[in-house]
Each structure stands twice: as C-alpha cells, then as structure tokens.
C-alpha atoms as a PDB file:
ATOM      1  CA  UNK A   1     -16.338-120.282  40.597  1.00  0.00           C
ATOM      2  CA  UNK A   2     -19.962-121.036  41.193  1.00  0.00           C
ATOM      3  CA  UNK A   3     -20.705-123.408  43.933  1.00  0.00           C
ATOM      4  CA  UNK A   4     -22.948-125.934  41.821  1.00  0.00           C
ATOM      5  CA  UNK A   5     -21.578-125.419  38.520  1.00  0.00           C
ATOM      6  CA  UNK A   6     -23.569-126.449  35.584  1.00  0.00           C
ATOM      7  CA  UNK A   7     -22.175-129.584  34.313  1.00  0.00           C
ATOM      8  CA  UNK A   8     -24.712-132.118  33.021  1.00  0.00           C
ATOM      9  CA  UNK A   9     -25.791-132.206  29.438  1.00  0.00           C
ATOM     10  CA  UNK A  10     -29.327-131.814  28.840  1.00  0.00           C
ATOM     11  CA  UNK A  11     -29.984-135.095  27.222  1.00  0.00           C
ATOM     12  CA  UNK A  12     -28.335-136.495  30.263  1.00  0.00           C
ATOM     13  CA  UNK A  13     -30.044-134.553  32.903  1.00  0.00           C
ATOM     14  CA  UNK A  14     -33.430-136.350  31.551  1.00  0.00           C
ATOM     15  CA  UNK A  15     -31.582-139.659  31.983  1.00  0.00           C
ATOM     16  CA  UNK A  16     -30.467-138.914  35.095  1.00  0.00           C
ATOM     17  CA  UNK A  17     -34.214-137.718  36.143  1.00  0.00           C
ATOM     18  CA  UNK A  18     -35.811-141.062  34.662  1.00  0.00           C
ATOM     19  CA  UNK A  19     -33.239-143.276  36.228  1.00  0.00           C
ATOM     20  CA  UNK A  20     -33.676-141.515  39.271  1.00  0.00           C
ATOM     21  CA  UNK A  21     -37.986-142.186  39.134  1.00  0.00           C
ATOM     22  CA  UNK A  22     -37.392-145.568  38.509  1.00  0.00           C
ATOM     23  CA  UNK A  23     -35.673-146.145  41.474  1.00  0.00           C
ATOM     24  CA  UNK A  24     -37.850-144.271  44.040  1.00  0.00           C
ATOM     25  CA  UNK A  25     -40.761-146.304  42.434  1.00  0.00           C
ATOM     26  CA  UNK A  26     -39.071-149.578  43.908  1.00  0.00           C
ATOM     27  CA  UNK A  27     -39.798-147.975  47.288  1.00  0.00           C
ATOM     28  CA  UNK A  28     -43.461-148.254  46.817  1.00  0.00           C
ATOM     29  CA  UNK A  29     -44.015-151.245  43.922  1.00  0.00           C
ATOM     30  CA  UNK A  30     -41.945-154.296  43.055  1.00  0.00           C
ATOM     31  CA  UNK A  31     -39.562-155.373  46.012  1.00  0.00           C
ATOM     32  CA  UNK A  32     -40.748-152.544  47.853  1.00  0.00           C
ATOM     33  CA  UNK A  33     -37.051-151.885  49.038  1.00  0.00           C
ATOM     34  CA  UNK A  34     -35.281-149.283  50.495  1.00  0.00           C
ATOM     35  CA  UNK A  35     -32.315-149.750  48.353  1.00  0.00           C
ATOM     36  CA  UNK A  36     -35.030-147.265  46.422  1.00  0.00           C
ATOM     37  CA  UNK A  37     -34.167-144.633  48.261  1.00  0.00           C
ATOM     38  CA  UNK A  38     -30.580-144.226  46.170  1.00  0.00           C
ATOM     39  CA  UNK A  39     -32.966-142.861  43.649  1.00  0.00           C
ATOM     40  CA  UNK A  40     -32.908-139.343  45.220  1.00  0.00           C
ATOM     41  CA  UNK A  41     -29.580-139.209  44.079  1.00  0.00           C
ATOM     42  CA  UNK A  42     -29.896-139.279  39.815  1.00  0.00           C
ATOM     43  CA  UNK A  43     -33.150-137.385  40.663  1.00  0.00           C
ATOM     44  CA  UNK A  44     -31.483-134.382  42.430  1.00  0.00           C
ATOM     45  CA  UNK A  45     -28.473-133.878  40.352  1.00  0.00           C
ATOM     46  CA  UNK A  46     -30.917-133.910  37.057  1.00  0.00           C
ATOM     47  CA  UNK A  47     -33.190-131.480  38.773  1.00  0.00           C
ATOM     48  CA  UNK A  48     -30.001-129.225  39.695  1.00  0.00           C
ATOM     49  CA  UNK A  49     -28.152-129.811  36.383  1.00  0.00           C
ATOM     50  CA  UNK A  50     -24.772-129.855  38.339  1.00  0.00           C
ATOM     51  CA  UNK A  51     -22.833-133.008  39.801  1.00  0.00           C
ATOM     52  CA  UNK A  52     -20.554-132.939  42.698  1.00  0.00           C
ATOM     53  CA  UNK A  53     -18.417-136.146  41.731  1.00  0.00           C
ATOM     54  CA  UNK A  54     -18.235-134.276  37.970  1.00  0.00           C
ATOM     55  CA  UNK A  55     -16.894-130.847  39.678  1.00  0.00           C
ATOM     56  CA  UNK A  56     -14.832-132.687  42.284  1.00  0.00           C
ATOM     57  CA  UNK A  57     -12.701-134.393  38.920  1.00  0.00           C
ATOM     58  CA  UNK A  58     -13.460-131.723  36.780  1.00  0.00           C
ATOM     59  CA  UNK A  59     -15.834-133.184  34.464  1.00  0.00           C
ATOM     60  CA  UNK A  60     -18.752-131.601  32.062  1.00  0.00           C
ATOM     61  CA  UNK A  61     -21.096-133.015  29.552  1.00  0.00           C
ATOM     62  CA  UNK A  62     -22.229-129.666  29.237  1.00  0.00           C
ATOM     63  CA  UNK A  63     -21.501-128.241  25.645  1.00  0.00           C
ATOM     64  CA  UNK A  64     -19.629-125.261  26.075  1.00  0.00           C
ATOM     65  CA  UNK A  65     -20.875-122.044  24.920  1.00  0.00           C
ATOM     66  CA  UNK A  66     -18.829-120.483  21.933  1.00  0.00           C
ATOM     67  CA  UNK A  67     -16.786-117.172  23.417  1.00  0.00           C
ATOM     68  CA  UNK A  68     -16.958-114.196  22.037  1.00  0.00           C
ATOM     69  CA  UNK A  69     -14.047-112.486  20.664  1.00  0.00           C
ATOM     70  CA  UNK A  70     -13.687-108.494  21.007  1.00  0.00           C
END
C-alpha cells in the first residue's frame, strides 16, 4: 500500500487544479481575502493526483487498469 495512492481521475485532477487557482487568486484580486488561502488545498491534491479524505473512505475516480490474466 502506497502512502499517496493514486486516486483522482484525470479530468478531475484539472478541476481540482482550476478550482484550486481560482481561489488563491481571491488572495490577491476581488475581496482580497484570506479565506483564499483554502485554495492550496484543490491545488495540491490535483498536483499530487492522490486525496487523503478519498484513501481515508476508500474512494477512487481513478479508472482502474484492466489486469492481466496468466
């Protein structure tokens, strides 16, 4: 068992990375708030491709590869 397991779909990995821009940019224009901050979050776990709250309840998005049968 890896320790950051690779559990985010790709399509949602871009989401996440978007989502997670678009909150760090309310740190420096619009309100200007640090609620902007929370952005780091989405960001990271895109970048990584693996989500803690997914592996703690066992979770994936990530298609799983086919096995191969000998």
């Amino acid at each position: 068992m890896s320790i950051l397991p690779r559990n985010e779909h790709s399509i949602e990995r871009v989401v996440r990375v978007v989502l997670g821009l678009a909150l760090l940019l309310l740190v420096v224009v619009g309100p200007k708030t640090p609620w902007g901050l929370l952005g780091l979050v989405p960001l990271a776990t895109g970048l990584i491709g693996s989500c803690p709250a997914y592996t703690l309840f066992g979770i994936s998005t990530c298609p799983t590869k086919p096995t191969i049968a000998s």
